[in-house]
PDB file of N, CA and C in Angstrom:
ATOM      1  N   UNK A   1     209.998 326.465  35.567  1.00  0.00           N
ATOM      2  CA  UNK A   1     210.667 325.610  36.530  1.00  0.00           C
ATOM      3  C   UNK A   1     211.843 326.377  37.123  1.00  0.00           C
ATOM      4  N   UNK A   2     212.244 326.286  38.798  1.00  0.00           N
ATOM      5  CA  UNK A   2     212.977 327.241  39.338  1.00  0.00           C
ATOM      6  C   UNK A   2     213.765 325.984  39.595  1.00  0.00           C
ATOM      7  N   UNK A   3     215.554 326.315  39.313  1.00  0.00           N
ATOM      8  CA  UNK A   3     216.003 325.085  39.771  1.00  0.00           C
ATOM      9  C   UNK A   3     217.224 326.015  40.878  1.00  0.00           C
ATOM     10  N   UNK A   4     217.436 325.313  41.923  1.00  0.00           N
ATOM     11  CA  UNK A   4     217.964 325.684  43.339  1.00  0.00           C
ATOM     12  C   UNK A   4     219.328 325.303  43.344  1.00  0.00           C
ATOM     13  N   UNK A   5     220.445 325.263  43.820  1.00  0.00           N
ATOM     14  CA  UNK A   5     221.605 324.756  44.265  1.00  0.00           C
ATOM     15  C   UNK A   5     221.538 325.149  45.599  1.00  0.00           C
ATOM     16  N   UNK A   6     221.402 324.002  46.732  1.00  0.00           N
ATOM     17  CA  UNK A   6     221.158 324.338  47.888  1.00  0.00           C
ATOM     18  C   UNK A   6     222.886 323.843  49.017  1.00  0.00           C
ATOM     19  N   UNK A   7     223.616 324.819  49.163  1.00  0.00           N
ATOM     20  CA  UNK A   7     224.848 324.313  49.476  1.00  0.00           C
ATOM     21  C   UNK A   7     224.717 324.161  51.116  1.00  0.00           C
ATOM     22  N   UNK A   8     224.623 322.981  52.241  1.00  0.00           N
ATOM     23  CA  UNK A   8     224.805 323.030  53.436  1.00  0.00           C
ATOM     24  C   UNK A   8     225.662 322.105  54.126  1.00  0.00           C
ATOM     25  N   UNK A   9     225.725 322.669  55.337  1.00  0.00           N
ATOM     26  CA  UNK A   9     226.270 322.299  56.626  1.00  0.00           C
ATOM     27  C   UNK A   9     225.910 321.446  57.291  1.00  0.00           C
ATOM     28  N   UNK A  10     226.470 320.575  57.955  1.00  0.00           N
ATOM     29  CA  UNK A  10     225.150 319.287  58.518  1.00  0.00           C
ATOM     30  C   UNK A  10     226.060 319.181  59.858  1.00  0.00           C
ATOM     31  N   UNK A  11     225.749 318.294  60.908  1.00  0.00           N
ATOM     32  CA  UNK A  11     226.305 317.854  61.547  1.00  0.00           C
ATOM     33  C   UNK A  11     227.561 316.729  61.204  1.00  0.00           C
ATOM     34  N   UNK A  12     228.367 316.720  61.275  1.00  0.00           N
ATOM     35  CA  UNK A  12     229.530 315.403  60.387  1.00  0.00           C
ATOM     36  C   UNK A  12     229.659 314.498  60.998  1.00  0.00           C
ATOM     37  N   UNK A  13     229.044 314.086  61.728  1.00  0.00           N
ATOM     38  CA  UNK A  13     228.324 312.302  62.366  1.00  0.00           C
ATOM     39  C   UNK A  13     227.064 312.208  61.673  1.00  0.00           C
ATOM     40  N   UNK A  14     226.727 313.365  61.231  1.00  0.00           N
ATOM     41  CA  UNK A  14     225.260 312.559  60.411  1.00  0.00           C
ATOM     42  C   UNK A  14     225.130 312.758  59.179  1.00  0.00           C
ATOM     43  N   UNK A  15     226.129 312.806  58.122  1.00  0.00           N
ATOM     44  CA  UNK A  15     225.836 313.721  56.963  1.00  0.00           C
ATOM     45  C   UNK A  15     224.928 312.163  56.308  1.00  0.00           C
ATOM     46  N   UNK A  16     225.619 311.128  56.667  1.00  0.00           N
ATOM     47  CA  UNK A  16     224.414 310.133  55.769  1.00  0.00           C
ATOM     48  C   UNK A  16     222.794 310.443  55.750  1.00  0.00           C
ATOM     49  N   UNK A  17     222.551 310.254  56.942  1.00  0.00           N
ATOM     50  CA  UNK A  17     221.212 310.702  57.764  1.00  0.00           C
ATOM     51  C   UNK A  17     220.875 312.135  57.435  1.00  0.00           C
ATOM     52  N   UNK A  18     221.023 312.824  57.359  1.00  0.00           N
ATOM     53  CA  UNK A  18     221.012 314.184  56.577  1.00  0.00           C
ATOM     54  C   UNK A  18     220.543 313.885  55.517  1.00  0.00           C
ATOM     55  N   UNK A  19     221.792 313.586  54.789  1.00  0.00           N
ATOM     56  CA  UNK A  19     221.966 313.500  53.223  1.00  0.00           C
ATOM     57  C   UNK A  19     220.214 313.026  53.039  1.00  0.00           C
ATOM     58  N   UNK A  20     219.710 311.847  53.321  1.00  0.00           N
ATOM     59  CA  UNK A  20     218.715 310.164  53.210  1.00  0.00           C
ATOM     60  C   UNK A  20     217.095 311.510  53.692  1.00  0.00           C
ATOM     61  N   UNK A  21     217.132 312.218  54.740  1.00  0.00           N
ATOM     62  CA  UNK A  21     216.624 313.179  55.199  1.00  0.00           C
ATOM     63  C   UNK A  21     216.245 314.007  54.070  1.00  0.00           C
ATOM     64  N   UNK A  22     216.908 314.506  53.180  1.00  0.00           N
ATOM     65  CA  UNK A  22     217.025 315.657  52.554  1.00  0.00           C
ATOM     66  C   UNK A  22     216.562 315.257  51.432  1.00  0.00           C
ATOM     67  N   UNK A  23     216.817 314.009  50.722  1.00  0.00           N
ATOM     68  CA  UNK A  23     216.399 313.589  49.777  1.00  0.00           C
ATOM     69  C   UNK A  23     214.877 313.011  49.864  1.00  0.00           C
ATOM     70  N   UNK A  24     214.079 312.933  50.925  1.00  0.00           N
ATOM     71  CA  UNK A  24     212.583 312.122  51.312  1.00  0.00           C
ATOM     72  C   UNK A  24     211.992 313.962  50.862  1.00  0.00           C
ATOM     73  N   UNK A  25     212.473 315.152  50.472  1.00  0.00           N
ATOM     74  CA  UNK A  25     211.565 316.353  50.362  1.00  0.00           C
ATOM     75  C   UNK A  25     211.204 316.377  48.967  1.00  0.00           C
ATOM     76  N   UNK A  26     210.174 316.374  48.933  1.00  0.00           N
ATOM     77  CA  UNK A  26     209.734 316.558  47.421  1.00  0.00           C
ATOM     78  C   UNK A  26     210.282 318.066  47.012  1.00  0.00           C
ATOM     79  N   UNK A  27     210.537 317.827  45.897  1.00  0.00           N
ATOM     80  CA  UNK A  27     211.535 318.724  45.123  1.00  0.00           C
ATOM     81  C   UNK A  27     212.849 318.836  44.969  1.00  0.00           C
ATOM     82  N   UNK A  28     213.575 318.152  46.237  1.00  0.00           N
ATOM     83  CA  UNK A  28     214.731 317.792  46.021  1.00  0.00           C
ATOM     84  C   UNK A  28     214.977 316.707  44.776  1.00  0.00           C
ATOM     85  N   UNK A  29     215.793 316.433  44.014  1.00  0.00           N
ATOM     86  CA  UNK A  29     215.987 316.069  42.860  1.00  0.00           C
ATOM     87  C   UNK A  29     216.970 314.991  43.041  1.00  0.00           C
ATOM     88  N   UNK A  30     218.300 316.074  43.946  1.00  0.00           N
ATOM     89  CA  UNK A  30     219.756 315.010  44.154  1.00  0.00           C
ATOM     90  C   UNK A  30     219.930 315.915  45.611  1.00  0.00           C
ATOM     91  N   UNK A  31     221.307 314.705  46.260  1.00  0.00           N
ATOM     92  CA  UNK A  31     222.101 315.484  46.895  1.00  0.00           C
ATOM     93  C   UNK A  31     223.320 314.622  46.750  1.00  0.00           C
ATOM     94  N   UNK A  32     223.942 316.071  47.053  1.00  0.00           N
ATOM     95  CA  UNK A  32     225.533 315.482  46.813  1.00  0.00           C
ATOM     96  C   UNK A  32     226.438 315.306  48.407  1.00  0.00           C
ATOM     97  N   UNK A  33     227.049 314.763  48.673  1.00  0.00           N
ATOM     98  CA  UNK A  33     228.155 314.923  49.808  1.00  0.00           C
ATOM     99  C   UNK A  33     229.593 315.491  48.754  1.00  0.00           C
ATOM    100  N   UNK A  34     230.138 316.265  49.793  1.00  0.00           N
ATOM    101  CA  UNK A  34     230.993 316.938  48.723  1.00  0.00           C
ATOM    102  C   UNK A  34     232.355 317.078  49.814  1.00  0.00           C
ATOM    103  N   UNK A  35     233.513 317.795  48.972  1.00  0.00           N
ATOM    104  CA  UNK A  35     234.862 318.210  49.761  1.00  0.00           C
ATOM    105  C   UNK A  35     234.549 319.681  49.593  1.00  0.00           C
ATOM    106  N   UNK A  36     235.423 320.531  50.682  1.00  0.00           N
ATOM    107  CA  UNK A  36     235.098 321.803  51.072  1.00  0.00           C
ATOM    108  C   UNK A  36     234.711 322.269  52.064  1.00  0.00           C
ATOM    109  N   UNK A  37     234.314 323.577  52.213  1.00  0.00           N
ATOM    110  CA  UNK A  37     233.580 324.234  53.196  1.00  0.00           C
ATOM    111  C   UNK A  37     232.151 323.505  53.598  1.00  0.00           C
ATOM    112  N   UNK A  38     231.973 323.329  52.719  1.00  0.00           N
ATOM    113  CA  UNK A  38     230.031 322.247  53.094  1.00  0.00           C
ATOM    114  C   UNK A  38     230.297 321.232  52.833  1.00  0.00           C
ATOM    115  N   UNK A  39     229.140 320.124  53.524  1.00  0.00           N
ATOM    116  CA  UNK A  39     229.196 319.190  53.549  1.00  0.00           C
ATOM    117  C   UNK A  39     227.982 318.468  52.355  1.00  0.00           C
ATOM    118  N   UNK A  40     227.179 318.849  52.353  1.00  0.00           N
ATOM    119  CA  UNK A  40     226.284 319.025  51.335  1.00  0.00           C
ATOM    120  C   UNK A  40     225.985 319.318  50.171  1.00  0.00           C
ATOM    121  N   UNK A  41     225.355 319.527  49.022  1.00  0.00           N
ATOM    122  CA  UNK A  41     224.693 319.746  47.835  1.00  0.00           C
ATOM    123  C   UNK A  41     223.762 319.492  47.479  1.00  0.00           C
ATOM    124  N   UNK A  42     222.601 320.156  47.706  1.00  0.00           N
ATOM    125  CA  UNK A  42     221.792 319.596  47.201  1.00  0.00           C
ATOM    126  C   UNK A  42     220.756 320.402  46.117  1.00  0.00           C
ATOM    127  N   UNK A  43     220.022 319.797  45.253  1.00  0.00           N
ATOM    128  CA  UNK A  43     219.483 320.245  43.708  1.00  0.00           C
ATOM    129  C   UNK A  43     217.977 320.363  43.794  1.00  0.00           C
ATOM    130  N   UNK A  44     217.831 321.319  44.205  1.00  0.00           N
ATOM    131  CA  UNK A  44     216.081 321.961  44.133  1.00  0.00           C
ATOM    132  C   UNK A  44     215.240 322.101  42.935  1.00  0.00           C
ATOM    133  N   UNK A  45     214.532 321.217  42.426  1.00  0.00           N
ATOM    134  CA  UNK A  45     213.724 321.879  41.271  1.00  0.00           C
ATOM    135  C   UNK A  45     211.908 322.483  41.420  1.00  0.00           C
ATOM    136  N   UNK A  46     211.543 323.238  41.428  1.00  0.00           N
ATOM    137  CA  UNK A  46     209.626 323.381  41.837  1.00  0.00           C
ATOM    138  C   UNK A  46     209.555 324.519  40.791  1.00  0.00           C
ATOM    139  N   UNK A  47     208.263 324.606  40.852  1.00  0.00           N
ATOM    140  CA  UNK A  47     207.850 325.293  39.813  1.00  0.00           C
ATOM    141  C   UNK A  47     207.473 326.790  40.040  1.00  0.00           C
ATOM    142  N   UNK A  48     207.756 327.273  41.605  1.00  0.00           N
ATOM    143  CA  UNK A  48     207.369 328.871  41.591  1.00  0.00           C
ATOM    144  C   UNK A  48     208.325 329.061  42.846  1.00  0.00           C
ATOM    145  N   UNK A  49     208.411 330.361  43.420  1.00  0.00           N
ATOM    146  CA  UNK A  49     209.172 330.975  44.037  1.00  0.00           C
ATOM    147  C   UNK A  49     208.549 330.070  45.738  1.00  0.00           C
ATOM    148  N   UNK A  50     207.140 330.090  45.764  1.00  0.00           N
ATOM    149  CA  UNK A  50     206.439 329.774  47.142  1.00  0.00           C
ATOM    150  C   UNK A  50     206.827 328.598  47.364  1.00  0.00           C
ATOM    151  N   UNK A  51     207.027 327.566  46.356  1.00  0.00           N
ATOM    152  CA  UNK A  51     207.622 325.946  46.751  1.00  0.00           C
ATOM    153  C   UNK A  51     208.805 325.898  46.881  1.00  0.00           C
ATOM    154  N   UNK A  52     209.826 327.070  46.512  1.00  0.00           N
ATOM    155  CA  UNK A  52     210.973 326.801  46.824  1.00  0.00           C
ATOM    156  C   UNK A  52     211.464 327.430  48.582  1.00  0.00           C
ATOM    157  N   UNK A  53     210.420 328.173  48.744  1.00  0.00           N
ATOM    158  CA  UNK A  53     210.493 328.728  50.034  1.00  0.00           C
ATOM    159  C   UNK A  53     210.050 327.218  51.224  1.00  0.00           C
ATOM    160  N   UNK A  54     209.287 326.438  50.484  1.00  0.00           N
ATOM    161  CA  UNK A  54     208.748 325.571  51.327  1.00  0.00           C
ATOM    162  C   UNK A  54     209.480 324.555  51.289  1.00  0.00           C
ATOM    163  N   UNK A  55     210.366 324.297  50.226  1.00  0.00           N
ATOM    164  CA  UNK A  55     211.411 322.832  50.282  1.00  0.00           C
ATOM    165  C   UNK A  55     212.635 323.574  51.168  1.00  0.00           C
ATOM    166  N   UNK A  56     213.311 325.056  50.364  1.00  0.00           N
ATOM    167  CA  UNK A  56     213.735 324.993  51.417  1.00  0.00           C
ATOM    168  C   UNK A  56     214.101 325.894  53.294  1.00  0.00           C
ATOM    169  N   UNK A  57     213.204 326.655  53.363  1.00  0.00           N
ATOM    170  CA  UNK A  57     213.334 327.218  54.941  1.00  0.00           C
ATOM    171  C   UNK A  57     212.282 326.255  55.603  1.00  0.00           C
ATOM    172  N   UNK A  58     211.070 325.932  54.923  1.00  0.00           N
ATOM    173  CA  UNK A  58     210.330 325.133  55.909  1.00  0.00           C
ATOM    174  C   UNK A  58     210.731 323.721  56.285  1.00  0.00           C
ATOM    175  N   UNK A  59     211.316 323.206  55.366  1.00  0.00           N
ATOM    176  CA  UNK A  59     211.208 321.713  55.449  1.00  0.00           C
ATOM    177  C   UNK A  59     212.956 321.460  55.270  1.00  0.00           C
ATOM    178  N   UNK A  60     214.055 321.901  54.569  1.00  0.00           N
ATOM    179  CA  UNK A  60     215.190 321.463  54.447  1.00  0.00           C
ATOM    180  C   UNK A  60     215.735 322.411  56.004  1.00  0.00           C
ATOM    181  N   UNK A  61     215.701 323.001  56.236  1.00  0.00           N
ATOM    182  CA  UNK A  61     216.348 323.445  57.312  1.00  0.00           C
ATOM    183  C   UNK A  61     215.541 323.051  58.864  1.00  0.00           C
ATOM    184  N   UNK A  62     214.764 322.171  58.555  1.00  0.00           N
ATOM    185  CA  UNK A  62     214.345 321.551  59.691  1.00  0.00           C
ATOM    186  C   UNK A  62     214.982 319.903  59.716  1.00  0.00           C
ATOM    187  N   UNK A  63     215.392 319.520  58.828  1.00  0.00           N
ATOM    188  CA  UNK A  63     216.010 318.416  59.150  1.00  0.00           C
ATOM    189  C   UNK A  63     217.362 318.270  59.912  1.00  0.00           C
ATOM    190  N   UNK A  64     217.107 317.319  61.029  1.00  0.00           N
ATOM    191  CA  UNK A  64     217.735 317.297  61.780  1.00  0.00           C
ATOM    192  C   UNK A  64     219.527 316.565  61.605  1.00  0.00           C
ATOM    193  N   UNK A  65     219.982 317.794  61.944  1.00  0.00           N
ATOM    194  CA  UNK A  65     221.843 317.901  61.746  1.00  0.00           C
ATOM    195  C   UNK A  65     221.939 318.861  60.220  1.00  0.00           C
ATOM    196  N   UNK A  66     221.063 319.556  59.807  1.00  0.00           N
ATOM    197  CA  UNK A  66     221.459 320.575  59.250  1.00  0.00           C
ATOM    198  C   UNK A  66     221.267 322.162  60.334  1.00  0.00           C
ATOM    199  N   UNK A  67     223.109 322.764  60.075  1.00  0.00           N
ATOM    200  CA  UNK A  67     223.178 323.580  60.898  1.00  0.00           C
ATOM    201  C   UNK A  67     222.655 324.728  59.715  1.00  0.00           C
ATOM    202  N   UNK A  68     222.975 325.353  58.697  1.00  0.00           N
ATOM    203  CA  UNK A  68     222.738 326.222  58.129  1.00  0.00           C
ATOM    204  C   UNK A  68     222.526 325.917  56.397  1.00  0.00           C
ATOM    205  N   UNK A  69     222.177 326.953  55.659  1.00  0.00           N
ATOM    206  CA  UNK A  69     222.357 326.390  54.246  1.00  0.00           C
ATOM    207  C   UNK A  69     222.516 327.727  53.327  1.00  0.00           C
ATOM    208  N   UNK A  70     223.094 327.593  52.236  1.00  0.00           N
ATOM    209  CA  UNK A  70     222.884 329.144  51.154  1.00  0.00           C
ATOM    210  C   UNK A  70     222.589 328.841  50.235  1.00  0.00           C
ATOM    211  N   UNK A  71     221.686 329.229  49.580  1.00  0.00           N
ATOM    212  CA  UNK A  71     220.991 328.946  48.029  1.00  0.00           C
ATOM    213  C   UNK A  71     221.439 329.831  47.116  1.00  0.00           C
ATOM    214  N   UNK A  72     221.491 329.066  46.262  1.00  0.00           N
ATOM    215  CA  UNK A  72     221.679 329.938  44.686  1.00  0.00           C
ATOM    216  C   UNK A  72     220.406 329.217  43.577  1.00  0.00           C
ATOM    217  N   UNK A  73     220.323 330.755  43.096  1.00  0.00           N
ATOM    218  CA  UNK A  73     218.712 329.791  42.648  1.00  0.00           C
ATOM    219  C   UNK A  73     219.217 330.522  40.607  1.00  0.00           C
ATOM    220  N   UNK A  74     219.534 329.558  39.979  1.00  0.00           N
ATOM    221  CA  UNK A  74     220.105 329.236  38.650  1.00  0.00           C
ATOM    222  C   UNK A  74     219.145 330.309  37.403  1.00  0.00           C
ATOM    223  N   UNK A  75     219.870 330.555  36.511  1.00  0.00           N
ATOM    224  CA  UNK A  75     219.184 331.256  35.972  1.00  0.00           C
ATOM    225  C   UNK A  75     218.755 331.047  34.386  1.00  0.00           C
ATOM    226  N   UNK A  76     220.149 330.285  33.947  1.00  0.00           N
ATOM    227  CA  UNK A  76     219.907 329.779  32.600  1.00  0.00           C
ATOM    228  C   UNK A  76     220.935 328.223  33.228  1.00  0.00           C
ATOM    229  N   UNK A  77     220.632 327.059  32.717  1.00  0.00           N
ATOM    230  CA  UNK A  77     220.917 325.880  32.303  1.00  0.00           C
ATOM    231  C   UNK A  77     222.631 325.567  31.503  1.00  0.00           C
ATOM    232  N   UNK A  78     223.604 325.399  31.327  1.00  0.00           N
ATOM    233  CA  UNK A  78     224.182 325.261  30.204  1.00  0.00           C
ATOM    234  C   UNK A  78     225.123 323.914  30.083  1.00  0.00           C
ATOM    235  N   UNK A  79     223.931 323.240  29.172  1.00  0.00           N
ATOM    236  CA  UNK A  79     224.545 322.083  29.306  1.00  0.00           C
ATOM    237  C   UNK A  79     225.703 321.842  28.160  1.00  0.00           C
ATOM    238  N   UNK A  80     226.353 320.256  28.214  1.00  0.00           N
ATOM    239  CA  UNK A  80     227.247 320.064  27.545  1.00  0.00           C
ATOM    240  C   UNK A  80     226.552 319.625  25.754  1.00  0.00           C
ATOM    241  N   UNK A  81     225.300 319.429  26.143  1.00  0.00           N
ATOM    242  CA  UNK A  81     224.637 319.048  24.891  1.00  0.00           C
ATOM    243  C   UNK A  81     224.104 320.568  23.890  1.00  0.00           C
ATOM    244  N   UNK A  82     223.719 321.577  24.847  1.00  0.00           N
ATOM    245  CA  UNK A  82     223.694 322.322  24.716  1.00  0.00           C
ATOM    246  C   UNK A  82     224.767 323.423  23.704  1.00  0.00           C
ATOM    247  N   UNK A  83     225.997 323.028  24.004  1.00  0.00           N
ATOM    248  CA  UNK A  83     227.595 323.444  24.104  1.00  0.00           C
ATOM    249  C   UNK A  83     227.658 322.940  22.517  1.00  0.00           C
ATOM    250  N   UNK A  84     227.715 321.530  22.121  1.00  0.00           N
ATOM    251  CA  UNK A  84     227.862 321.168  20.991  1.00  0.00           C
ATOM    252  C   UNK A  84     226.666 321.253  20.020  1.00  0.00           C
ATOM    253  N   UNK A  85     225.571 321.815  20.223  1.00  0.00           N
ATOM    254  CA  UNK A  85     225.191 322.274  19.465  1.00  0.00           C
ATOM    255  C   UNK A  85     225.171 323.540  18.794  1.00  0.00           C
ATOM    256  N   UNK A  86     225.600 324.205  19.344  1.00  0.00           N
ATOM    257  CA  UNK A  86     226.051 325.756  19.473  1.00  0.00           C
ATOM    258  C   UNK A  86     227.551 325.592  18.512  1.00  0.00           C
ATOM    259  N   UNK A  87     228.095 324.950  18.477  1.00  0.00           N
ATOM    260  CA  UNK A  87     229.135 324.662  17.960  1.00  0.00           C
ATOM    261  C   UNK A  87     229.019 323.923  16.596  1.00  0.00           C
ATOM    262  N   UNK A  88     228.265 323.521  16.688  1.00  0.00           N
ATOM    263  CA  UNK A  88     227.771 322.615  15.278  1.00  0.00           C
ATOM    264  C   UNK A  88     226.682 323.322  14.234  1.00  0.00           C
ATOM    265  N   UNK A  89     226.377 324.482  14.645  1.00  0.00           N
ATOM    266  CA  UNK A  89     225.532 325.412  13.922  1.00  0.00           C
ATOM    267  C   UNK A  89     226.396 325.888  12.445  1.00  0.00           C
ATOM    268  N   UNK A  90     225.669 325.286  11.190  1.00  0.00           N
ATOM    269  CA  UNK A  90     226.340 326.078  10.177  1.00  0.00           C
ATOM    270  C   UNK A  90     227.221 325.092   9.400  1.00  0.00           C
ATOM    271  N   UNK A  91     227.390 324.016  10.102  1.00  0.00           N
ATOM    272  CA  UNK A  91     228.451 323.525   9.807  1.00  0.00           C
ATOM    273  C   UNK A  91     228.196 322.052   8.547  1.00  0.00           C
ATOM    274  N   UNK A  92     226.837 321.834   8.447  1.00  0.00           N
ATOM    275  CA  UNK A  92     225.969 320.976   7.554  1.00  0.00           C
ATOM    276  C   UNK A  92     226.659 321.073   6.472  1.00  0.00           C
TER     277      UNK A  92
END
């Protein structure tokens, strides 16, 4: 499983419509509206390199009032559950 952090730009009269847009793509997971440089966030998960090309240059950057986007595509997970177990090792 390839999971995405897809950070974009939208038009800012439409980030709802965007946002509602962005979330109808299969594979999108979440999106966030955020403070900052972007207006966007959104959370890619598919299972190979070719579906992530297709959620997002084919299909997320065609929705309309997204001006641009930059991906970061995750490499290890690290959760908080994760965290305390790592911490709790040994300790029985």
């Amino acid at each position: 499983m390839l999971t995405a952090i897809v950070l974009i730009n939208a038009d800012s009269s439409r980030i709802p419509e965007v946002a509602e847009g962005i979330t109808q793509i299969k594979g999108v997971s979440e999106v966030y509206s955020v403070t900052g440089d972007r207006d966007l966030v959104a959370m890619v998960r598919v299972s190979d390199h070719e579906k992530l090309a297709d959620v997002i240059a084919d299909k997320m950057g065609k929705v309309e009032g997204v001006h641009d986007t930059t991906t970061y595509i995750a490499f290890r997970a690290y959760s908080q559950h994760d965290l305390e177990a790592a911490f709790h090792i040994g300790l029985d």
